[in-house]
N, C-alpha and C. Protein backbone atom coordinates (compact mmCIF):
# COMPACT_ATOMS: atom_id res chain seq x y z
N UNK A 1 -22.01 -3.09 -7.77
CA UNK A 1 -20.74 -2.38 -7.85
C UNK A 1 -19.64 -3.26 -7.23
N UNK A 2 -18.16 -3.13 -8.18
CA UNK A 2 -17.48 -4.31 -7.29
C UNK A 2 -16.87 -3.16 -6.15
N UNK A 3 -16.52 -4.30 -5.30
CA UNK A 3 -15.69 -3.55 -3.97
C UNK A 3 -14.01 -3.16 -4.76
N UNK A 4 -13.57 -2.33 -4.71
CA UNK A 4 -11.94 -1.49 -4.73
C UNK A 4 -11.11 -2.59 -4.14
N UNK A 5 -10.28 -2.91 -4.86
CA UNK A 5 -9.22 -4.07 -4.11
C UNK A 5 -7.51 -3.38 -3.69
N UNK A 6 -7.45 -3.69 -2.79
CA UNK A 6 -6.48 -2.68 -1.91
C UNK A 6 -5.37 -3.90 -1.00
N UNK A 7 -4.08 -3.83 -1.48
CA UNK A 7 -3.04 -4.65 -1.30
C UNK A 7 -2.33 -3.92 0.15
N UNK A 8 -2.30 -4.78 0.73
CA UNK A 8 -1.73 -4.65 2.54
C UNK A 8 -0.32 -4.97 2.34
N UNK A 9 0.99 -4.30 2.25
CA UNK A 9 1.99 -4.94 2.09
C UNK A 9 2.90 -3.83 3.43
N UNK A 10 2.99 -5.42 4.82
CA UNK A 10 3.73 -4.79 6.12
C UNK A 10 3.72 -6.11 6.59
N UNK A 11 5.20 -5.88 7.15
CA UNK A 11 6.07 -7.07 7.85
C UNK A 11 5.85 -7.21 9.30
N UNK A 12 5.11 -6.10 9.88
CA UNK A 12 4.66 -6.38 11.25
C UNK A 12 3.16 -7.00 11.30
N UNK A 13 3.37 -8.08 11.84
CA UNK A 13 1.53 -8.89 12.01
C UNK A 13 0.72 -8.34 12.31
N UNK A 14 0.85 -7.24 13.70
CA UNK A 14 0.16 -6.88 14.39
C UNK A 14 -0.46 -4.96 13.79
N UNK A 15 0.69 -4.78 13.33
CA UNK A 15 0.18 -3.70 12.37
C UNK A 15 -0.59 -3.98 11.00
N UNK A 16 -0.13 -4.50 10.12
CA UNK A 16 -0.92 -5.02 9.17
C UNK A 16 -2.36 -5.70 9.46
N UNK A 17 -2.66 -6.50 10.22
CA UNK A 17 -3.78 -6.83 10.87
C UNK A 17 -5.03 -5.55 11.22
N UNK A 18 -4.03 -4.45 11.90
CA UNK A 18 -4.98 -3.12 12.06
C UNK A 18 -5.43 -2.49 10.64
N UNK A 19 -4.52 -2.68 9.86
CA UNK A 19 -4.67 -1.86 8.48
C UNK A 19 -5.79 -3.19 7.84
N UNK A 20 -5.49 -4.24 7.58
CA UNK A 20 -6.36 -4.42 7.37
C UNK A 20 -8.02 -4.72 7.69
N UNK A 21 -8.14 -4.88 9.25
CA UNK A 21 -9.14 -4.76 9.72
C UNK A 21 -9.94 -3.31 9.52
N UNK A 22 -8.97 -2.09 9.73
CA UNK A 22 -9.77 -1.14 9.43
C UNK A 22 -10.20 -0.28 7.78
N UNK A 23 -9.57 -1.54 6.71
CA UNK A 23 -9.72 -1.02 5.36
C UNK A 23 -10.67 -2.12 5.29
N UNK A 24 -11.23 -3.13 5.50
CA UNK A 24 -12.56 -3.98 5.44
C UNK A 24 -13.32 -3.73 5.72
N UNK A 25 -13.50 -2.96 6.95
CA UNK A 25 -14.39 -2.56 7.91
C UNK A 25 -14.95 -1.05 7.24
N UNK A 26 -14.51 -0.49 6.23
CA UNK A 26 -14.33 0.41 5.45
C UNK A 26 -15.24 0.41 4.02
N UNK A 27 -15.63 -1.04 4.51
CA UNK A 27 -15.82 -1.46 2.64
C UNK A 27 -14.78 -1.97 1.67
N UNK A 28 -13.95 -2.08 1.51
CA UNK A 28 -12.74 -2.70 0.66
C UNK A 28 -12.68 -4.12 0.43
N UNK A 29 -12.45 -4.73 -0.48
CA UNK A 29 -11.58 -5.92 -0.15
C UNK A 29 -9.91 -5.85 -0.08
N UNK A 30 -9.86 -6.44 0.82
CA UNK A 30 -8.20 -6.40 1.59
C UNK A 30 -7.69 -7.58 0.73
N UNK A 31 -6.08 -7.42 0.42
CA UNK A 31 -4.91 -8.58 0.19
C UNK A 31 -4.43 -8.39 1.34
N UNK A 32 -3.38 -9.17 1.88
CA UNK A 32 -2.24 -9.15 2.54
C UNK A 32 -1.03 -9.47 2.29
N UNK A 33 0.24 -8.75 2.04
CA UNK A 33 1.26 -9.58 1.77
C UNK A 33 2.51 -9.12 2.99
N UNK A 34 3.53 -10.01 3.17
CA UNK A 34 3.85 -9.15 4.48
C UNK A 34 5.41 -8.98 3.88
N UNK A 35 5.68 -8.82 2.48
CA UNK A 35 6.94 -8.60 1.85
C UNK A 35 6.43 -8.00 0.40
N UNK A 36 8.00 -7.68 -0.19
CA UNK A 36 7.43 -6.71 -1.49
C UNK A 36 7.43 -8.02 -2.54
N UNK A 37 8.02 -9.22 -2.07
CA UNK A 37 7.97 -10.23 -3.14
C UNK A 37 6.38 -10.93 -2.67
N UNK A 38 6.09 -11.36 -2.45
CA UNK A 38 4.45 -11.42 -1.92
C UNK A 38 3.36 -10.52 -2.97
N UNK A 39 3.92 -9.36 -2.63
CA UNK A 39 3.11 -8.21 -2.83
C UNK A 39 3.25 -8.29 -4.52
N UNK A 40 4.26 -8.66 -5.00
CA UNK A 40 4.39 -8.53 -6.61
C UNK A 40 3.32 -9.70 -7.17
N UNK A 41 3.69 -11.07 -6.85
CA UNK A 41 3.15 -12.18 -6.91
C UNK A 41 1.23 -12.14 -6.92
N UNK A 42 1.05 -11.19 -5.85
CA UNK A 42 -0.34 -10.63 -5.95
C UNK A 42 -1.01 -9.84 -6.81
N UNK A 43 0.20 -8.84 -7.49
CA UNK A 43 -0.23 -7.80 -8.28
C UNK A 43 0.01 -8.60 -10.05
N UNK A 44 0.69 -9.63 -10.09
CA UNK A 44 0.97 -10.77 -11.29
C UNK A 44 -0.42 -11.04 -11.38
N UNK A 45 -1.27 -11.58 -10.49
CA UNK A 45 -2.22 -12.75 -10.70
C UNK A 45 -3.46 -12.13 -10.35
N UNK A 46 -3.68 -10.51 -9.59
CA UNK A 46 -4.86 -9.80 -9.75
C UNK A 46 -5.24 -8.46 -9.96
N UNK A 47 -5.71 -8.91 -11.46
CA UNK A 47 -5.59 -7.05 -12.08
C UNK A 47 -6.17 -6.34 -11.41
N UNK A 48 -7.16 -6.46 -10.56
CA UNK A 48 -8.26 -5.99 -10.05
C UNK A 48 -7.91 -5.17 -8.60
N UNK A 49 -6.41 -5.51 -8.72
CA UNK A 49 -5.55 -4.55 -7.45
C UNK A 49 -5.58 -2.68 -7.38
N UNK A 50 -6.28 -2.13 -7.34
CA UNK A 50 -6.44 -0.86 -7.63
C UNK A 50 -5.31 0.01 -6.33
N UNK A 51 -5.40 -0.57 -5.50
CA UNK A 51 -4.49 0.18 -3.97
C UNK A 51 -3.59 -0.48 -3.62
N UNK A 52 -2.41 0.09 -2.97
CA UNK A 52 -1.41 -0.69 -2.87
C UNK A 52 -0.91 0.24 -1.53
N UNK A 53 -1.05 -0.03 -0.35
CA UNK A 53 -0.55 0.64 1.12
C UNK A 53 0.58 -0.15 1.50
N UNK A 54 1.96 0.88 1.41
CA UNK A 54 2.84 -0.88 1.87
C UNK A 54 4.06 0.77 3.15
N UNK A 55 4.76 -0.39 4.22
CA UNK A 55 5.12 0.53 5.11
C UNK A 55 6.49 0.49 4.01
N UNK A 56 7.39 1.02 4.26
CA UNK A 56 8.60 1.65 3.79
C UNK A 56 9.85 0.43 4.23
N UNK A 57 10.06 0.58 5.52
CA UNK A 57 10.75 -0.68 5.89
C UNK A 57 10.58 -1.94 6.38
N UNK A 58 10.82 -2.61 5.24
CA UNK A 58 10.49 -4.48 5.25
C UNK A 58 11.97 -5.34 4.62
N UNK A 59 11.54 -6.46 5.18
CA UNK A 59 13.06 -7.16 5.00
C UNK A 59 12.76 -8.05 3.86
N UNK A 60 13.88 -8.48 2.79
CA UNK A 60 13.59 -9.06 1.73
C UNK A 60 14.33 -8.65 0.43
N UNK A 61 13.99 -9.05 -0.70
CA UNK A 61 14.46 -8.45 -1.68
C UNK A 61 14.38 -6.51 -1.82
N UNK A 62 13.35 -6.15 -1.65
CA UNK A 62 13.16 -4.67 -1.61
C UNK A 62 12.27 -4.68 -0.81
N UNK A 63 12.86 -3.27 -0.09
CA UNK A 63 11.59 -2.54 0.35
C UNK A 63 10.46 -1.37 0.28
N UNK A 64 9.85 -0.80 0.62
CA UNK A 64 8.01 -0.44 0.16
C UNK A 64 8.61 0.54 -0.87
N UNK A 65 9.67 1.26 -0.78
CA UNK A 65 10.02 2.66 -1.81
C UNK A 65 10.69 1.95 -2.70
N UNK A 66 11.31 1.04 -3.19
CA UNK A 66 11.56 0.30 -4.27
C UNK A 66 10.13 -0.48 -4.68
N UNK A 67 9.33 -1.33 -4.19
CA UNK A 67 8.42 -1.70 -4.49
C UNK A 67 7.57 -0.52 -5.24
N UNK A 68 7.17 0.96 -4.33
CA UNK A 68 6.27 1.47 -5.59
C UNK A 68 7.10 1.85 -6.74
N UNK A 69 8.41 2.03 -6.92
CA UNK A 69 8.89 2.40 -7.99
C UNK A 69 8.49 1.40 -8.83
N UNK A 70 8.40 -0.09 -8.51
CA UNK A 70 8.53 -1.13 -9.50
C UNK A 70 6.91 -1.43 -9.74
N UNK A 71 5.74 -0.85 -8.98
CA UNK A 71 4.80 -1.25 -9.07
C UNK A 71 4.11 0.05 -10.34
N UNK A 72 4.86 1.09 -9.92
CA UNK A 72 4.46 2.31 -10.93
C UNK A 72 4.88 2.13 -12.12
N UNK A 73 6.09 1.13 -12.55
CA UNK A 73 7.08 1.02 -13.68
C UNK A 73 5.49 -0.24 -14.39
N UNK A 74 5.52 -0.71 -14.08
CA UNK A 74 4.61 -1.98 -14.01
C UNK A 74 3.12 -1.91 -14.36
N UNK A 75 2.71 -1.29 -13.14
CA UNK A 75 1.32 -1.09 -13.10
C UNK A 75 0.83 0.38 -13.06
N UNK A 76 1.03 1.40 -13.96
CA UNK A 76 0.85 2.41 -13.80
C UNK A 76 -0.35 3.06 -12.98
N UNK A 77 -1.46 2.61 -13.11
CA UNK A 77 -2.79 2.90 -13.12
C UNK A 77 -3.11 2.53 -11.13
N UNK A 78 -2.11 1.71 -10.67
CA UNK A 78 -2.38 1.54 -9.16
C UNK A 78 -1.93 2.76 -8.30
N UNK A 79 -2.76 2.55 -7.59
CA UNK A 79 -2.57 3.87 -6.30
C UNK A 79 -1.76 3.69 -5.20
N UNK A 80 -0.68 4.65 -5.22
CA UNK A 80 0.22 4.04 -4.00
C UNK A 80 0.17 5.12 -2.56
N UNK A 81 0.20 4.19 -1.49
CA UNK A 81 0.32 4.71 -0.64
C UNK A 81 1.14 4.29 0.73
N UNK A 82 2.40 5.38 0.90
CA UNK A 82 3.15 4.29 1.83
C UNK A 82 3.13 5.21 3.17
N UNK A 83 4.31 4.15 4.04
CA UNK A 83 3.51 4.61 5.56
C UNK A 83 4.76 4.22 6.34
N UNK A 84 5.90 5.02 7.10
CA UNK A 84 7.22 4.93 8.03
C UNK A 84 6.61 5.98 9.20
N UNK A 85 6.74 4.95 10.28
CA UNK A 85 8.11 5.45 11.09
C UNK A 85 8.55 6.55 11.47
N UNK A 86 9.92 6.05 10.48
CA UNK A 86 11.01 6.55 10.95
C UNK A 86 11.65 6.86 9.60
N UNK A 87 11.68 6.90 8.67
CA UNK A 87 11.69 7.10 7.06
C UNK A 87 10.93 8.15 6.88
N UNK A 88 11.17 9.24 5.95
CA UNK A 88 10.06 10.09 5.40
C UNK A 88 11.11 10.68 4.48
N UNK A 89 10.23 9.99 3.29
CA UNK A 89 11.23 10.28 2.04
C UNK A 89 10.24 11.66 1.42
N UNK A 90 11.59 12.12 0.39
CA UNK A 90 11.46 13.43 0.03
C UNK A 90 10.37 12.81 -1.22
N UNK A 91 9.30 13.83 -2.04
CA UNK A 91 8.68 14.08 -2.98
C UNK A 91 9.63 12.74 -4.24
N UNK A 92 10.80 13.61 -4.38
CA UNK A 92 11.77 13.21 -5.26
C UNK A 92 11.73 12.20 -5.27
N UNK A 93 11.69 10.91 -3.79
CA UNK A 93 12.38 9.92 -3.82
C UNK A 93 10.89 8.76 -4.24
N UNK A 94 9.62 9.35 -4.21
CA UNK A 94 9.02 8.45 -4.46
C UNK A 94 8.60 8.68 -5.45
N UNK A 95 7.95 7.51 -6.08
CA UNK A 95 7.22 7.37 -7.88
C UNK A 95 6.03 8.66 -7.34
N UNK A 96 5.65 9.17 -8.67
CA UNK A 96 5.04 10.06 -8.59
C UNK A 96 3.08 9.84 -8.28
N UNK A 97 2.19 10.92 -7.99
CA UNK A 97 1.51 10.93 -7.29
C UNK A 97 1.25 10.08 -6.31
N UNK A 98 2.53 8.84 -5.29
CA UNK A 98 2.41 8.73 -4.37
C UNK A 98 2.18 9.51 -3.26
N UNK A 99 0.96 8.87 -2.32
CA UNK A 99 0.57 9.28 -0.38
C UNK A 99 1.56 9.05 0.40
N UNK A 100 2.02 9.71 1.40
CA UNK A 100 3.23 9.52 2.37
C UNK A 100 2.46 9.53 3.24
N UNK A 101 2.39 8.65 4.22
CA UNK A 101 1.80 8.86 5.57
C UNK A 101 2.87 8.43 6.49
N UNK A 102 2.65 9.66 7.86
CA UNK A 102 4.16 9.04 8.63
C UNK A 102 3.02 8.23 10.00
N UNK A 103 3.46 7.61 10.31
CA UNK A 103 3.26 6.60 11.33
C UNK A 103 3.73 7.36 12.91
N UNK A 104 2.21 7.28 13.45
CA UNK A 104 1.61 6.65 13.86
C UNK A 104 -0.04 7.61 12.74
N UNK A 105 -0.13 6.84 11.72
CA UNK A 105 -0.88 7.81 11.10
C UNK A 105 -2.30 7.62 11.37
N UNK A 106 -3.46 8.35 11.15
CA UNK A 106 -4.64 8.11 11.50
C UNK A 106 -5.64 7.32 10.42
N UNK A 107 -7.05 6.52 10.93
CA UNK A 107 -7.35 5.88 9.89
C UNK A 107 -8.00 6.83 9.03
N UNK A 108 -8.46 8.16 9.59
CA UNK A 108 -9.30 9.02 8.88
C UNK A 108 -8.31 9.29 7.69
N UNK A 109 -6.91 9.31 7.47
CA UNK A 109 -5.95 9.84 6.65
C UNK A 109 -5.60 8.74 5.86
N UNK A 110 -5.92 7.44 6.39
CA UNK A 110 -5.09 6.29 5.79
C UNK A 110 -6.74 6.02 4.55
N UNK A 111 -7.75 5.93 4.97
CA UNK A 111 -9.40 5.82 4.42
C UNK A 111 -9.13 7.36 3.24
N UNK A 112 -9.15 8.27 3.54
CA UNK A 112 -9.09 9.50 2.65
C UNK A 112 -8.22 8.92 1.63
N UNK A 113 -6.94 8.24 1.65
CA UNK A 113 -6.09 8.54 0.23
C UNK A 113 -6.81 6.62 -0.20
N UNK A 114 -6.97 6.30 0.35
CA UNK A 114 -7.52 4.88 -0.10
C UNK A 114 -9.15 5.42 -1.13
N UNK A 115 -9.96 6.18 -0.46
CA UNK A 115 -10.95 6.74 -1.39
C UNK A 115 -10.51 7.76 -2.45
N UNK A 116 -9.15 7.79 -2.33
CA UNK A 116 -9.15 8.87 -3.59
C UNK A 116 -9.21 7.72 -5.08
N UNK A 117 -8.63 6.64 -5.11
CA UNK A 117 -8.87 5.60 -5.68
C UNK A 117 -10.63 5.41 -6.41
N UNK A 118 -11.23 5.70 -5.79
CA UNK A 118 -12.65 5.37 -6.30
C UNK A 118 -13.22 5.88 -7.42
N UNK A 119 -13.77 5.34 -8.33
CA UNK A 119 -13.87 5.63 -9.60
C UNK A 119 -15.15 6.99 -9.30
């Protein structure tokens, strides 16, 4: 069975590092990208991207709530799941059947919408 491939997209080292240590440690294979241009570049070159966890505010061309709009426009079939702070956007504002998780969120919650992904 292949492992679920699940895209890390957060501009803090030290947070992203946790997310991805605890989505490996999970079973997954992890990307990392620590911008939404990164994160596109990844989703160009591997179909095999099924998850996409990115925090909300990152510096760059766009950030995580423009990214899933453009990743849903794009890649319909990927699972999004984002994660603020200090941000907590309405239903409305994100592409549809996106996860909102507000931060400081738990891994039991962050693992649950990552397995909803599983075939």
């Amino acid at each position: 069975m292949t492992k679920i491939v699940v895209l890390v997209v957060e501009d803090e080292p030290i947070i992203r590092l946790d997310a991805v240590s605890l989505i490996e440690d999970a079973g997954y294979e992890v990307l990392e990208a620590s911008n939404a241009d990164e994160a596109i570049q990844f989703l160009e070159t591997r179909p095999d991207i099924r998850v996409v966890f990115s925090d909300i505010e990152m510096p760059g061309s766009m950030d995580g709530l423009k990214l899933t709009h453009a990743i849903r426009q794009r890649w319909p079939p990927v699972i999004l799941i984002l994660a603020s702070g200090r941000v907590a956007p309405g239903v409305d504002d994100m592409p549809s059947e996106t996860v909102f998780l507000r931060k400081p969120y738990s891994p039991a919650a962050l693992l649950q919408a990552i397995a909803a992904a599983a075939p």
